[in-house]
ModelCIF file with pLDDT and N, C-alpha, C, O atoms, coordinates in Angstrom:
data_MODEL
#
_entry.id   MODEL 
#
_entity.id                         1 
_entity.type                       polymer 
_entity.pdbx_number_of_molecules   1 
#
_entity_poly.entity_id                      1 
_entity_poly.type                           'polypeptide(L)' 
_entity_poly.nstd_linkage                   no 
_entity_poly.nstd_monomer                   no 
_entity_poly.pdbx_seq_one_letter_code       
;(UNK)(UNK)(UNK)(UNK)(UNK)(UNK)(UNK)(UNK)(UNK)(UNK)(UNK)(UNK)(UNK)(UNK)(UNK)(UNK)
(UNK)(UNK)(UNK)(UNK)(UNK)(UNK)(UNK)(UNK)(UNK)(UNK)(UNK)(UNK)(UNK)(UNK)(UNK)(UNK)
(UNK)(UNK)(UNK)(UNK)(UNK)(UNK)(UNK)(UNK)
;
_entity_poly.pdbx_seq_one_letter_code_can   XXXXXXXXXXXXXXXXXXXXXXXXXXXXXXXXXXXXXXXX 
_entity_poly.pdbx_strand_id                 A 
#
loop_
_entity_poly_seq.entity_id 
_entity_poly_seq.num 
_entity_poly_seq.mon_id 
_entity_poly_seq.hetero 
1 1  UNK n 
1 2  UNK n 
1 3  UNK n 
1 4  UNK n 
1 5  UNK n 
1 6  UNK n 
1 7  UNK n 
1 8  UNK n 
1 9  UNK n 
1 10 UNK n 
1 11 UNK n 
1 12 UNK n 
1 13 UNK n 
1 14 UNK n 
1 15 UNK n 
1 16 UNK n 
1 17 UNK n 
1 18 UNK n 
1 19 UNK n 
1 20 UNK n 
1 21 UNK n 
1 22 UNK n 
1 23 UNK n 
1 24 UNK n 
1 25 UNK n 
1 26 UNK n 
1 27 UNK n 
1 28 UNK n 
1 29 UNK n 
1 30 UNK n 
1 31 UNK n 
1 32 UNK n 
1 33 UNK n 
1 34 UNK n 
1 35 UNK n 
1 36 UNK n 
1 37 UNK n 
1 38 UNK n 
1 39 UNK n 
1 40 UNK n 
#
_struct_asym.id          A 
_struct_asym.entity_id   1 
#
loop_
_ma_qa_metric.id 
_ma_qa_metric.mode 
_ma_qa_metric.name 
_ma_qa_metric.software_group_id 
_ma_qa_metric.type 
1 global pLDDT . pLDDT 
2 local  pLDDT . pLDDT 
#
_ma_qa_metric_global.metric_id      1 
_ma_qa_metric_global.metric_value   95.90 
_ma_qa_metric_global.model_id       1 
_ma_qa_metric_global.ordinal_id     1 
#
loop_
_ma_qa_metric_local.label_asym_id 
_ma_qa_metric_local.label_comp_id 
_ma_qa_metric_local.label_seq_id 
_ma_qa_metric_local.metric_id 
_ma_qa_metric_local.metric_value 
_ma_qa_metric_local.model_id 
_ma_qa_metric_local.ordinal_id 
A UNK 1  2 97.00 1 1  
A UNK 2  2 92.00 1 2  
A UNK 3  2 93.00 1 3  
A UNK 4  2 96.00 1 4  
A UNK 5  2 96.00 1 5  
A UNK 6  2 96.00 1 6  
A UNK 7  2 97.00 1 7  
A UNK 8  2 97.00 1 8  
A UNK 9  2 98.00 1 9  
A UNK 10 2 98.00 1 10 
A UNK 11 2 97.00 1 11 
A UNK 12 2 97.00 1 12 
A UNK 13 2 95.00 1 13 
A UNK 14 2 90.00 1 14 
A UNK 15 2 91.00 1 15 
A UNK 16 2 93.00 1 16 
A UNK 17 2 96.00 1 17 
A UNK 18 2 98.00 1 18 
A UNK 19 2 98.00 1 19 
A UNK 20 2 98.00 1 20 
A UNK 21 2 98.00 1 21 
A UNK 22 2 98.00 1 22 
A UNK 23 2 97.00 1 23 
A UNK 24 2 98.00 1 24 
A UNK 25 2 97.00 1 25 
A UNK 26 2 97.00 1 26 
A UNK 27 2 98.00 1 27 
A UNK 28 2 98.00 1 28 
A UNK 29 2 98.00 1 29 
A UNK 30 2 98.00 1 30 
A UNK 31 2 97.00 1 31 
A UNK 32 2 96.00 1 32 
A UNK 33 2 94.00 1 33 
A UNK 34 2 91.00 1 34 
A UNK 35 2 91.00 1 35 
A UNK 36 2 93.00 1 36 
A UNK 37 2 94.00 1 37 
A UNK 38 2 96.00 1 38 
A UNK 39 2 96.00 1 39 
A UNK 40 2 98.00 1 40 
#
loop_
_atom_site.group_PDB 
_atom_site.id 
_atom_site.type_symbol 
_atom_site.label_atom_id 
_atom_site.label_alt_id 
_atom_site.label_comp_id 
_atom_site.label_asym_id 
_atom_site.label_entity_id 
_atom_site.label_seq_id 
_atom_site.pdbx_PDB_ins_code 
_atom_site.Cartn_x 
_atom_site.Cartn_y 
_atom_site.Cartn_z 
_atom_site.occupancy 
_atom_site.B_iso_or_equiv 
_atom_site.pdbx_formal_charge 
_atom_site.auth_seq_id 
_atom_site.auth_comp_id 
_atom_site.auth_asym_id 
_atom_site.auth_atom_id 
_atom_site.pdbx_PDB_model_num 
ATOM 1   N N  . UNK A 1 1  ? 59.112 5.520  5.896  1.00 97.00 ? 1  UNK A N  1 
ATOM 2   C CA . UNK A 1 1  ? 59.057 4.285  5.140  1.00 97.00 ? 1  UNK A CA 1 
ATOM 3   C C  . UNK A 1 1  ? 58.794 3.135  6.094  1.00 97.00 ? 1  UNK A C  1 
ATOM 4   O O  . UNK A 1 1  ? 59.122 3.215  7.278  1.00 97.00 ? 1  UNK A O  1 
ATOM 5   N N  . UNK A 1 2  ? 58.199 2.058  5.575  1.00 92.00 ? 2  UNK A N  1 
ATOM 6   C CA . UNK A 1 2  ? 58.010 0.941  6.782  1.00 92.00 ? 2  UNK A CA 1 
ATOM 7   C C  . UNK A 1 2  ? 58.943 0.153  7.264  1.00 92.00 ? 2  UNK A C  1 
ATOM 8   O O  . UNK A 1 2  ? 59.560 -0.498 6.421  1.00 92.00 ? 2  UNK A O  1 
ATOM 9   N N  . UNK A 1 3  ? 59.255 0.005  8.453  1.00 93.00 ? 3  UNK A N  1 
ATOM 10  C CA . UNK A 1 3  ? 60.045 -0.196 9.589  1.00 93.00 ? 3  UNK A CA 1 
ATOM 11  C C  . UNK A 1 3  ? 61.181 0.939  9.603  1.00 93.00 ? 3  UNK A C  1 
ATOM 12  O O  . UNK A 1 3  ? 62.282 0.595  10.034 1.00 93.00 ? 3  UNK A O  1 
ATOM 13  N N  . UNK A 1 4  ? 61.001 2.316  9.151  1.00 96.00 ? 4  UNK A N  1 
ATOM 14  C CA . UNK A 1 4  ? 61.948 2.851  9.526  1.00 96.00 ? 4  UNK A CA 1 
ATOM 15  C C  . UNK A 1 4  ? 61.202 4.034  10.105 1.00 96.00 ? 4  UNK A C  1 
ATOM 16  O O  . UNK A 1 4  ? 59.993 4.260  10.156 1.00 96.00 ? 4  UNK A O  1 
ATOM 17  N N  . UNK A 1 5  ? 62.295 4.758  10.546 1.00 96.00 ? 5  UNK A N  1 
ATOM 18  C CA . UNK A 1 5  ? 61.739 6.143  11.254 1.00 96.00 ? 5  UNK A CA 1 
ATOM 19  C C  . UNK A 1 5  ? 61.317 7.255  10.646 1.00 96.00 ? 5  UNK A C  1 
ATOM 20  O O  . UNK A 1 5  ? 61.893 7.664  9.637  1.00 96.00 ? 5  UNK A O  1 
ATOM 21  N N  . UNK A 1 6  ? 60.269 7.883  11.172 1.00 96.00 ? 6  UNK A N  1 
ATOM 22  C CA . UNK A 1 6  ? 60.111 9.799  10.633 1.00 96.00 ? 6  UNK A CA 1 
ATOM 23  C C  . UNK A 1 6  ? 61.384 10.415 10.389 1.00 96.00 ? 6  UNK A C  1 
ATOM 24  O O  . UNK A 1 6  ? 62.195 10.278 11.305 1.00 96.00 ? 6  UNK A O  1 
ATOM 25  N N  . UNK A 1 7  ? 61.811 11.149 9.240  1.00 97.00 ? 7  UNK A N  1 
ATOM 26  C CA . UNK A 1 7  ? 62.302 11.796 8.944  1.00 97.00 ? 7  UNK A CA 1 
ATOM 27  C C  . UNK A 1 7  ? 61.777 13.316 8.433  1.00 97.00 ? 7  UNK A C  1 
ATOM 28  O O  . UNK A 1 7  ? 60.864 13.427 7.614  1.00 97.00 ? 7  UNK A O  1 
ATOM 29  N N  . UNK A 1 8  ? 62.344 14.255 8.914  1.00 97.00 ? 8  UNK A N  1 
ATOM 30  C CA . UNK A 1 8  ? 62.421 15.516 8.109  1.00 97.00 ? 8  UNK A CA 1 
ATOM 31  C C  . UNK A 1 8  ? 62.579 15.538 6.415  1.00 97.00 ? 8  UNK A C  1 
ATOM 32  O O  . UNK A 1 8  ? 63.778 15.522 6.136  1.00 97.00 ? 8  UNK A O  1 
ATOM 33  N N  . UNK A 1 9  ? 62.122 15.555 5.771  1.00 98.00 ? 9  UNK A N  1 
ATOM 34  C CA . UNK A 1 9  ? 61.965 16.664 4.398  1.00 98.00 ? 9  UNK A CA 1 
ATOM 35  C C  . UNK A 1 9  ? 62.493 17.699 4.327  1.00 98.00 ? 9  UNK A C  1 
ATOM 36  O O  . UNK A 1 9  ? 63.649 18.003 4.033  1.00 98.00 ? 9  UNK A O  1 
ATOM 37  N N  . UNK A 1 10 ? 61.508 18.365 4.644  1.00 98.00 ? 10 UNK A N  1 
ATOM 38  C CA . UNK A 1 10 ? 61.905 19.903 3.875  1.00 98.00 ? 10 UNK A CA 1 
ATOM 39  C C  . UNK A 1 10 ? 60.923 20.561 4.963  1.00 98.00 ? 10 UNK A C  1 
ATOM 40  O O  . UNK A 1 10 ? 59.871 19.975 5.218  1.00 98.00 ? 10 UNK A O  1 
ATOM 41  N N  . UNK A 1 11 ? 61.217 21.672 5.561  1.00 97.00 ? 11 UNK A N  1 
ATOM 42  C CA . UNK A 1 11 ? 60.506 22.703 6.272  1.00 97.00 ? 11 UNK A CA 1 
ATOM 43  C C  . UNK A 1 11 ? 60.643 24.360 5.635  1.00 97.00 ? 11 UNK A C  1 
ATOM 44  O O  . UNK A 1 11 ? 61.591 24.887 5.054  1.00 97.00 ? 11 UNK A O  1 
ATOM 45  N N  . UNK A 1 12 ? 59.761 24.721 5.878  1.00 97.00 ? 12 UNK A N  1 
ATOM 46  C CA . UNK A 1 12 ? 59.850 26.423 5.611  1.00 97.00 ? 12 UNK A CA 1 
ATOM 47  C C  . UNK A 1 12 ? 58.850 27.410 6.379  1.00 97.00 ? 12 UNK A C  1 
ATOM 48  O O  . UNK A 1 12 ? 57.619 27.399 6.351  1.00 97.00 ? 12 UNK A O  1 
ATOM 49  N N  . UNK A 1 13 ? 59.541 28.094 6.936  1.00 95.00 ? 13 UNK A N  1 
ATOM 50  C CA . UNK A 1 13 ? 58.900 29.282 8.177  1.00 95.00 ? 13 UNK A CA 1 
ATOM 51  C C  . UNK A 1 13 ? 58.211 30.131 6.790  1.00 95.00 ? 13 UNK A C  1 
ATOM 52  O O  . UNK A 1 13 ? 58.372 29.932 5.585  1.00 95.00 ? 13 UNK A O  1 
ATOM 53  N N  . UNK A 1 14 ? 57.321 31.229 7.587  1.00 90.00 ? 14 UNK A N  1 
ATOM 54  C CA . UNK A 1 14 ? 56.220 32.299 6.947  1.00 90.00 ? 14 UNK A CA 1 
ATOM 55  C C  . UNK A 1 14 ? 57.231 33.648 6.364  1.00 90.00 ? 14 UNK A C  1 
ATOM 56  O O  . UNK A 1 14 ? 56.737 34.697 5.951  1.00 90.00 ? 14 UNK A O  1 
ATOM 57  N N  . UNK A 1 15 ? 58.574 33.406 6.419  1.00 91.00 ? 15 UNK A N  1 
ATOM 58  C CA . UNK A 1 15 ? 59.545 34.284 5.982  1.00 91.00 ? 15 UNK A CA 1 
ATOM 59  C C  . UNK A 1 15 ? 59.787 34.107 4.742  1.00 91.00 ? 15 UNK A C  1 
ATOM 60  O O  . UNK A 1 15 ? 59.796 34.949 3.843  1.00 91.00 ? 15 UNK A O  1 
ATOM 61  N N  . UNK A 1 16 ? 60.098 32.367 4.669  1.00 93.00 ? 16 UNK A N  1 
ATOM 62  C CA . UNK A 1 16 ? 60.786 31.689 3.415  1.00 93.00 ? 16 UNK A CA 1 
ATOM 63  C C  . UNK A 1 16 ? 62.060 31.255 3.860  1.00 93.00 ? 16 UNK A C  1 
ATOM 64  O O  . UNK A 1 16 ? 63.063 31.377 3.157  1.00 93.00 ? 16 UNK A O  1 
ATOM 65  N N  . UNK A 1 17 ? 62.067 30.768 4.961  1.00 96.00 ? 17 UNK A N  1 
ATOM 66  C CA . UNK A 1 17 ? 63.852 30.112 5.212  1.00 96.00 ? 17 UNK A CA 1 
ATOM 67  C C  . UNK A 1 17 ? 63.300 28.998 5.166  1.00 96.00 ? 17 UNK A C  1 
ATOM 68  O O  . UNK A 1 17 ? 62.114 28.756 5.392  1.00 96.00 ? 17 UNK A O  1 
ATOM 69  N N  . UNK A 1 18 ? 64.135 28.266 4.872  1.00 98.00 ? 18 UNK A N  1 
ATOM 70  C CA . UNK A 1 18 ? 63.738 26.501 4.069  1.00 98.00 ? 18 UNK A CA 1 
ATOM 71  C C  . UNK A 1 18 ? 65.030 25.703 4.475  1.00 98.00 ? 18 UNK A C  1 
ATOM 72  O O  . UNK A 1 18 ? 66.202 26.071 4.395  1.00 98.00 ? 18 UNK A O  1 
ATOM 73  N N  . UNK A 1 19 ? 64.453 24.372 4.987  1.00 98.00 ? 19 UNK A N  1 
ATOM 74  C CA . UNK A 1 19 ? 65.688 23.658 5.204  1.00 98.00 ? 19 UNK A CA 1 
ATOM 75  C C  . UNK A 1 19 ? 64.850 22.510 4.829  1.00 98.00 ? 19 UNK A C  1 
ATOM 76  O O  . UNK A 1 19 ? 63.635 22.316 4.867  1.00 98.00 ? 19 UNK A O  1 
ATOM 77  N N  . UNK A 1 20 ? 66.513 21.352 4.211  1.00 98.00 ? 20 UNK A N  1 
ATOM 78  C CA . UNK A 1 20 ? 66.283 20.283 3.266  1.00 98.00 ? 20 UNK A CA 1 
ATOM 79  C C  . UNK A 1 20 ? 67.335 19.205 4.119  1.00 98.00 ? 20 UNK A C  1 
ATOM 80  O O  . UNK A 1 20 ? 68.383 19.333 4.752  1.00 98.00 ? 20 UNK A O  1 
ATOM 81  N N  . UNK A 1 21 ? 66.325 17.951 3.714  1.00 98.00 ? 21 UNK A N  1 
ATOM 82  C CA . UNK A 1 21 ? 66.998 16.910 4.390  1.00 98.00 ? 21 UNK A CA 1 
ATOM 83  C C  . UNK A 1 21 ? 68.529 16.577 2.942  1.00 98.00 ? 21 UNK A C  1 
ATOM 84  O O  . UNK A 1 21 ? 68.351 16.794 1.744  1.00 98.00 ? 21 UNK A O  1 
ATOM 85  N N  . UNK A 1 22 ? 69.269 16.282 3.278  1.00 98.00 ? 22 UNK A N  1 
ATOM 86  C CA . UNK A 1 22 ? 70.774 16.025 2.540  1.00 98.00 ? 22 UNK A CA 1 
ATOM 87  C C  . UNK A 1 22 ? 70.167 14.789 1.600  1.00 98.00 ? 22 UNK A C  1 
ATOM 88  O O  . UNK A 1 22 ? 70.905 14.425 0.684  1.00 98.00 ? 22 UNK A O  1 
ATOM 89  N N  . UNK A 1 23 ? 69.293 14.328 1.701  1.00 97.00 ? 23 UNK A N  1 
ATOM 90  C CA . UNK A 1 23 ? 68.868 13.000 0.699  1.00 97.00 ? 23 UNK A CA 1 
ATOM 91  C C  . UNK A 1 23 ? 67.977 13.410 -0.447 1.00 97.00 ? 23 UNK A C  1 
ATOM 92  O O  . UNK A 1 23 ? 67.614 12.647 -1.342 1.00 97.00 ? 23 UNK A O  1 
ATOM 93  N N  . UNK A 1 24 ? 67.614 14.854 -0.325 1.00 98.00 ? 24 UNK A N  1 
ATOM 94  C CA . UNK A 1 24 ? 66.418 15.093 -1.391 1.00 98.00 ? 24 UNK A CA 1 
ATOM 95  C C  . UNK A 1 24 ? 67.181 16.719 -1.781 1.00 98.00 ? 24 UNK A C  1 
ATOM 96  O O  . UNK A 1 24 ? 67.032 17.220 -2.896 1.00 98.00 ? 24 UNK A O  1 
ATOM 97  N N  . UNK A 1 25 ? 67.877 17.305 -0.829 1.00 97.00 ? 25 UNK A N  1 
ATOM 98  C CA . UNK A 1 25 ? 68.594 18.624 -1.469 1.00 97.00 ? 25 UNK A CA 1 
ATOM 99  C C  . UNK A 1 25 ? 68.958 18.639 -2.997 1.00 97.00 ? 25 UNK A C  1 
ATOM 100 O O  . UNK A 1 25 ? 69.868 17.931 -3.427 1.00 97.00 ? 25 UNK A O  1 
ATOM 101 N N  . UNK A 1 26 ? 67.990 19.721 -4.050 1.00 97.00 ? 26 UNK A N  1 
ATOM 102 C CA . UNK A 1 26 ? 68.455 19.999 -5.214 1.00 97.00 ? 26 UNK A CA 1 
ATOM 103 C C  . UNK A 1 26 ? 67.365 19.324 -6.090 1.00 97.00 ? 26 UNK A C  1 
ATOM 104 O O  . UNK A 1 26 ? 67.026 19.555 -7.251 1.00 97.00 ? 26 UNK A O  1 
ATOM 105 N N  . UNK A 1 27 ? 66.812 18.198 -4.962 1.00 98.00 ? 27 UNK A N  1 
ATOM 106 C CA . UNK A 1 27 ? 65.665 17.375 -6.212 1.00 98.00 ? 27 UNK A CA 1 
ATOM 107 C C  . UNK A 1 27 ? 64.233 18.134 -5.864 1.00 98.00 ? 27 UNK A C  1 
ATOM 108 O O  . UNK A 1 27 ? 63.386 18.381 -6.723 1.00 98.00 ? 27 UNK A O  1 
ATOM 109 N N  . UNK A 1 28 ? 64.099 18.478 -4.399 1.00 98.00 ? 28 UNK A N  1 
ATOM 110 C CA . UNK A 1 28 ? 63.009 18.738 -4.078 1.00 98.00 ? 28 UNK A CA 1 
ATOM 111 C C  . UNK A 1 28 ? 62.502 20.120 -3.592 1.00 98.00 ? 28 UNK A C  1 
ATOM 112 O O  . UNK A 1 28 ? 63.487 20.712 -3.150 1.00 98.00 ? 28 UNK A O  1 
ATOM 113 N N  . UNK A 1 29 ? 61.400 20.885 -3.481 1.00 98.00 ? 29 UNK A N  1 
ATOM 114 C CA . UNK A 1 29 ? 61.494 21.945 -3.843 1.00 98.00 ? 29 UNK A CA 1 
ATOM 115 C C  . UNK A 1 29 ? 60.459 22.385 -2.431 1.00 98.00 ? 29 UNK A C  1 
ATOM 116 O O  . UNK A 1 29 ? 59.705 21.416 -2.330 1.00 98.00 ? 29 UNK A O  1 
ATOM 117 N N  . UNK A 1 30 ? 60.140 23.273 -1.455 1.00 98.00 ? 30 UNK A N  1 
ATOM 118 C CA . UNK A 1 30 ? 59.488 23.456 -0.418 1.00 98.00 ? 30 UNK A CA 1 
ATOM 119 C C  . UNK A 1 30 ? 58.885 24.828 -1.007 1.00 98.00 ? 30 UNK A C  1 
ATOM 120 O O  . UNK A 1 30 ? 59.543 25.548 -1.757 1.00 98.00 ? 30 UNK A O  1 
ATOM 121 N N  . UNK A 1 31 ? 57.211 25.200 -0.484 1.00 97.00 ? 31 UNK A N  1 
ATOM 122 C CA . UNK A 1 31 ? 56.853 26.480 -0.956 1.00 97.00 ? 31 UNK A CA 1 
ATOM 123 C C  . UNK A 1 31 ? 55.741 26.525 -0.257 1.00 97.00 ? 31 UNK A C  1 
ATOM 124 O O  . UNK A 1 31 ? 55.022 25.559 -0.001 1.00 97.00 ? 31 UNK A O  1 
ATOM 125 N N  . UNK A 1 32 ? 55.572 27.649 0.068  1.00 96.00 ? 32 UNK A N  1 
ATOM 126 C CA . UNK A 1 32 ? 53.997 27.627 0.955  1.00 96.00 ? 32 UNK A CA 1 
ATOM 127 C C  . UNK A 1 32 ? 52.950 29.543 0.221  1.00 96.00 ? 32 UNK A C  1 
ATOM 128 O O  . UNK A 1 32 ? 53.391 30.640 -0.121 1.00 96.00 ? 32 UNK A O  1 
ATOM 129 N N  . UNK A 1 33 ? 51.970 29.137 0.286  1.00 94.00 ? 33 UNK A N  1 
ATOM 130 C CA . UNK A 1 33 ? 51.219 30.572 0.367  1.00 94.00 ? 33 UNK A CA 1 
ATOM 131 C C  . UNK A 1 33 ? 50.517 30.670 1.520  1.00 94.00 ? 33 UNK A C  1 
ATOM 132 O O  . UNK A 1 33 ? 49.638 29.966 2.018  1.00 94.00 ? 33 UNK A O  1 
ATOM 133 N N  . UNK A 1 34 ? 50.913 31.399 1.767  1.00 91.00 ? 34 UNK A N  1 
ATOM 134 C CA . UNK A 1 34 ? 50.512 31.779 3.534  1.00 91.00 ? 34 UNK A CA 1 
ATOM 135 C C  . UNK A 1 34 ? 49.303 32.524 3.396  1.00 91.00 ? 34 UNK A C  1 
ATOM 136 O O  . UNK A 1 34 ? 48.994 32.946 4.511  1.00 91.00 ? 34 UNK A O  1 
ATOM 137 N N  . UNK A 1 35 ? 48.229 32.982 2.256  1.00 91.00 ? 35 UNK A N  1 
ATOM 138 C CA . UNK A 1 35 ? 47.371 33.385 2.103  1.00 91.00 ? 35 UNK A CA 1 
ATOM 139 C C  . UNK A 1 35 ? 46.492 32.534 2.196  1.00 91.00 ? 35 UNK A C  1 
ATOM 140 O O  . UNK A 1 35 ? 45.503 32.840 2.862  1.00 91.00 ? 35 UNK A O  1 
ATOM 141 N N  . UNK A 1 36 ? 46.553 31.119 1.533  1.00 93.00 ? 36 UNK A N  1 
ATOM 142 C CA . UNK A 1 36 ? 46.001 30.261 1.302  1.00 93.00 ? 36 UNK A CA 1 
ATOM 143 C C  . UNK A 1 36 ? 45.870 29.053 2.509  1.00 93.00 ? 36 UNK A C  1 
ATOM 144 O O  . UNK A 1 36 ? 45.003 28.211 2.741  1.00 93.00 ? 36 UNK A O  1 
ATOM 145 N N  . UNK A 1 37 ? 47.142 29.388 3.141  1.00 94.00 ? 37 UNK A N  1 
ATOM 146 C CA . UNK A 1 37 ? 47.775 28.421 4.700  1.00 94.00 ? 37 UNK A CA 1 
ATOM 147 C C  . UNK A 1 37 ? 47.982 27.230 4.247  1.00 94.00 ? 37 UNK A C  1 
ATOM 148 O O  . UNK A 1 37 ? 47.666 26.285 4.971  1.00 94.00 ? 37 UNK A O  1 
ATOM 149 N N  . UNK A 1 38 ? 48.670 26.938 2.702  1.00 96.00 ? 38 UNK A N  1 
ATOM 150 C CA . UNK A 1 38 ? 49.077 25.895 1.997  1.00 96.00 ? 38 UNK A CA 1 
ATOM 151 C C  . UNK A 1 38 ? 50.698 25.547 1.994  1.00 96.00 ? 38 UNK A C  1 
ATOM 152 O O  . UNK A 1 38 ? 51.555 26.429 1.932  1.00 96.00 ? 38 UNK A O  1 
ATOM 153 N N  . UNK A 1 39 ? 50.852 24.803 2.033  1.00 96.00 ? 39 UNK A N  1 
ATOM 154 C CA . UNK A 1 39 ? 52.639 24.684 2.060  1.00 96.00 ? 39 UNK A CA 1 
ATOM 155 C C  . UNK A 1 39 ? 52.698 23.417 0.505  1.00 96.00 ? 39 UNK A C  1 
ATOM 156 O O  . UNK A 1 39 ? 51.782 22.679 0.143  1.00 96.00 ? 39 UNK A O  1 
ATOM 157 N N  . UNK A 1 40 ? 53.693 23.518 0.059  1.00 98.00 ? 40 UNK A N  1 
ATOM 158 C CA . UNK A 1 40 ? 53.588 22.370 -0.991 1.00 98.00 ? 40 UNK A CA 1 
ATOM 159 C C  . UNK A 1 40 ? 54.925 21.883 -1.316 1.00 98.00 ? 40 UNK A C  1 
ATOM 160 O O  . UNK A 1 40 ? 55.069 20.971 -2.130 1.00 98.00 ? 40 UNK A O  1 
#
């Protein structure tokens, strides 16, 4: 956001382990097809 810093979201490895920042946990949803090399 402007004047503030990068923050983490949401990440997820080619396994499916997913980690969520504590401000968006439950609202927001991480997913990738690794066929496609799309994350969403």
């Amino acid at each position: 956001a402007p004047g503030k810093q990068r923050e983490l979201v949401a990440s997820i490895t080619g396994a499916g382990s997913t980690n969520y920042a504590d401000s968006v946990q439950g609202r927001f949803t991480i997913s990738r097809d690794n066929a496609k090399n799309t994350v969403y």
